[in-house]
C-alpha atoms as a PDB file:
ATOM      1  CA  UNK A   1      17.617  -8.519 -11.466  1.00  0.00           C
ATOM      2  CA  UNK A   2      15.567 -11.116  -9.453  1.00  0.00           C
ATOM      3  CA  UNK A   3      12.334  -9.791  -9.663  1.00  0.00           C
ATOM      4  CA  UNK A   4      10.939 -12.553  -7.795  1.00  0.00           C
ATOM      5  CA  UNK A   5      12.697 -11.082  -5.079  1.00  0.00           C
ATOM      6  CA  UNK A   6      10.211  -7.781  -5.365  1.00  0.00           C
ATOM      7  CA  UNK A   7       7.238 -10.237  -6.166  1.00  0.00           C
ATOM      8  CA  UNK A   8       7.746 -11.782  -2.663  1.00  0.00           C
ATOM      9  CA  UNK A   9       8.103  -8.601  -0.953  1.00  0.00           C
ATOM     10  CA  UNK A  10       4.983  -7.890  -2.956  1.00  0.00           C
ATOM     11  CA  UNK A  11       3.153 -10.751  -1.614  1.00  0.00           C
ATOM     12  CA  UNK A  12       4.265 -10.480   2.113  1.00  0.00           C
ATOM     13  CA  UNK A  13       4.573  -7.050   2.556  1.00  0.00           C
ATOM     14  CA  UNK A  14       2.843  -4.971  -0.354  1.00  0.00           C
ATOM     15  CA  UNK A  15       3.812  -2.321  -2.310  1.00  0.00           C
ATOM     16  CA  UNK A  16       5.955  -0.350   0.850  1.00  0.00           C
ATOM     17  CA  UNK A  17       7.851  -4.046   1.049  1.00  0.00           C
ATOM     18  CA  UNK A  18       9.087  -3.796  -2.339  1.00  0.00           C
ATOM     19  CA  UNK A  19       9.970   0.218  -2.345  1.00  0.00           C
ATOM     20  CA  UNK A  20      11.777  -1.028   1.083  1.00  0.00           C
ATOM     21  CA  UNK A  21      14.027  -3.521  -0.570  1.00  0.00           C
ATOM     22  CA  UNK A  22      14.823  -1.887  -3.447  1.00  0.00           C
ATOM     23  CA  UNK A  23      16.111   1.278  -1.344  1.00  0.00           C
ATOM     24  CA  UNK A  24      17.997  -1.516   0.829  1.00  0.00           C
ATOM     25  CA  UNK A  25      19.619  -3.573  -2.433  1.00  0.00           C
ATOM     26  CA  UNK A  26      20.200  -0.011  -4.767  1.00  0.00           C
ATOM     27  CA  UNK A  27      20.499   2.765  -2.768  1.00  0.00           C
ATOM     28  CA  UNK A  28      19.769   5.835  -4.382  1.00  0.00           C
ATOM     29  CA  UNK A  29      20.774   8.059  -7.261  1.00  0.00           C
ATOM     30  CA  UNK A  30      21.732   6.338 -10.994  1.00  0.00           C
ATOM     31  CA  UNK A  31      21.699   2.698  -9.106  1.00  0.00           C
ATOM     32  CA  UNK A  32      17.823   3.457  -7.969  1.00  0.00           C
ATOM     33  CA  UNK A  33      16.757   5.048 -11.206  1.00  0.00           C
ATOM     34  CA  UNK A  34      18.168   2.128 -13.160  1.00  0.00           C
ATOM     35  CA  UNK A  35      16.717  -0.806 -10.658  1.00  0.00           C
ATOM     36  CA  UNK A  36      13.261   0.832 -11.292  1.00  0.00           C
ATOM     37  CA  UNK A  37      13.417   1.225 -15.329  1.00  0.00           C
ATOM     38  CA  UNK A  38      14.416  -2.669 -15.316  1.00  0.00           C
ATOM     39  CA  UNK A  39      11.612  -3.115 -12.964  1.00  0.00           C
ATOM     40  CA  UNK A  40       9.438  -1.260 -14.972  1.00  0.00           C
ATOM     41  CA  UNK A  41      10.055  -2.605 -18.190  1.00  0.00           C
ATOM     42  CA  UNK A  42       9.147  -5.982 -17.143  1.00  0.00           C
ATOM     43  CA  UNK A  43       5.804  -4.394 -16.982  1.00  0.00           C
ATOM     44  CA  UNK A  44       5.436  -6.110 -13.792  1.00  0.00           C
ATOM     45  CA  UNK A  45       5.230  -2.735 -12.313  1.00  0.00           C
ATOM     46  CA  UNK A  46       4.373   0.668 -12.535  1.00  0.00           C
ATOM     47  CA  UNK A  47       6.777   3.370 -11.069  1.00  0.00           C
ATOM     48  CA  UNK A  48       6.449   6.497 -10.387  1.00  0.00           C
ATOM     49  CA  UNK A  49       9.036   9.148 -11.400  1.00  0.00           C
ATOM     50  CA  UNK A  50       9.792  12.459 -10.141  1.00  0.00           C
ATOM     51  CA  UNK A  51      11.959  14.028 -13.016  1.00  0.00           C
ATOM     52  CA  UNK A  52      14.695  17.136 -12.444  1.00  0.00           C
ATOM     53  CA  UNK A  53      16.294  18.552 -15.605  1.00  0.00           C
ATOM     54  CA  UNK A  54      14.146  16.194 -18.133  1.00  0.00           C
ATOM     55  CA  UNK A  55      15.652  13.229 -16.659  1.00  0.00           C
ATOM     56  CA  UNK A  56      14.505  11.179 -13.637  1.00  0.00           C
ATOM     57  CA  UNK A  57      16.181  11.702 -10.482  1.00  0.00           C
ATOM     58  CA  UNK A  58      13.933   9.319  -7.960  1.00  0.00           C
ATOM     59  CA  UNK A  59      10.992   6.771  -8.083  1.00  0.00           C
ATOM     60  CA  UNK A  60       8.794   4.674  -6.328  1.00  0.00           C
ATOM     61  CA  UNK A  61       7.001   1.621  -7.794  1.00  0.00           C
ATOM     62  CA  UNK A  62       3.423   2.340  -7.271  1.00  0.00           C
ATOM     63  CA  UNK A  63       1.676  -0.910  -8.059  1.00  0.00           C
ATOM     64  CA  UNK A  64       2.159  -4.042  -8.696  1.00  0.00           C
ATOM     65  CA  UNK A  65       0.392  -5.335 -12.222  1.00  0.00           C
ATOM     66  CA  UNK A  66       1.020  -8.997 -12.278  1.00  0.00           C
ATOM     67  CA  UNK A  67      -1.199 -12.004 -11.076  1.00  0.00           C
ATOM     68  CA  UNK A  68      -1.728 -12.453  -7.603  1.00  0.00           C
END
């Protein structure tokens, strides 16, 4: 995944930037949820999950923890 794609969003658009291109490059259902657990584990960012049946179903990254 080219996460300096989301940092650039990021950086010109904040946080509703990046949630707006990962909806336009993933879509949602499994495609979404997977995009954000890569973007989360990078610990770049911190998502967050709403869960149905134990499992997540949708997310939105929240923050952004790098460097600015």
């Amino acid at each position: 995944m080219a996460d300096d794609d989301f940092v650039q969003a990021y950086r010109s658009g904040g946080i509703g930037a990046v949630n707006d291109l990962v909806t336009a490059k993933f879509g949602t259902g499994d495609s979404l949820i997977d995009a954000l657990e890569t973007m989360e584990d990078t610990g770049l960012w911190r998502i967050l999950w709403h869960e149905a049946d134990g499992k997540p179903d949708f997310g939105a990254v929240m923050e952004y923890l790098g460097d600015d």
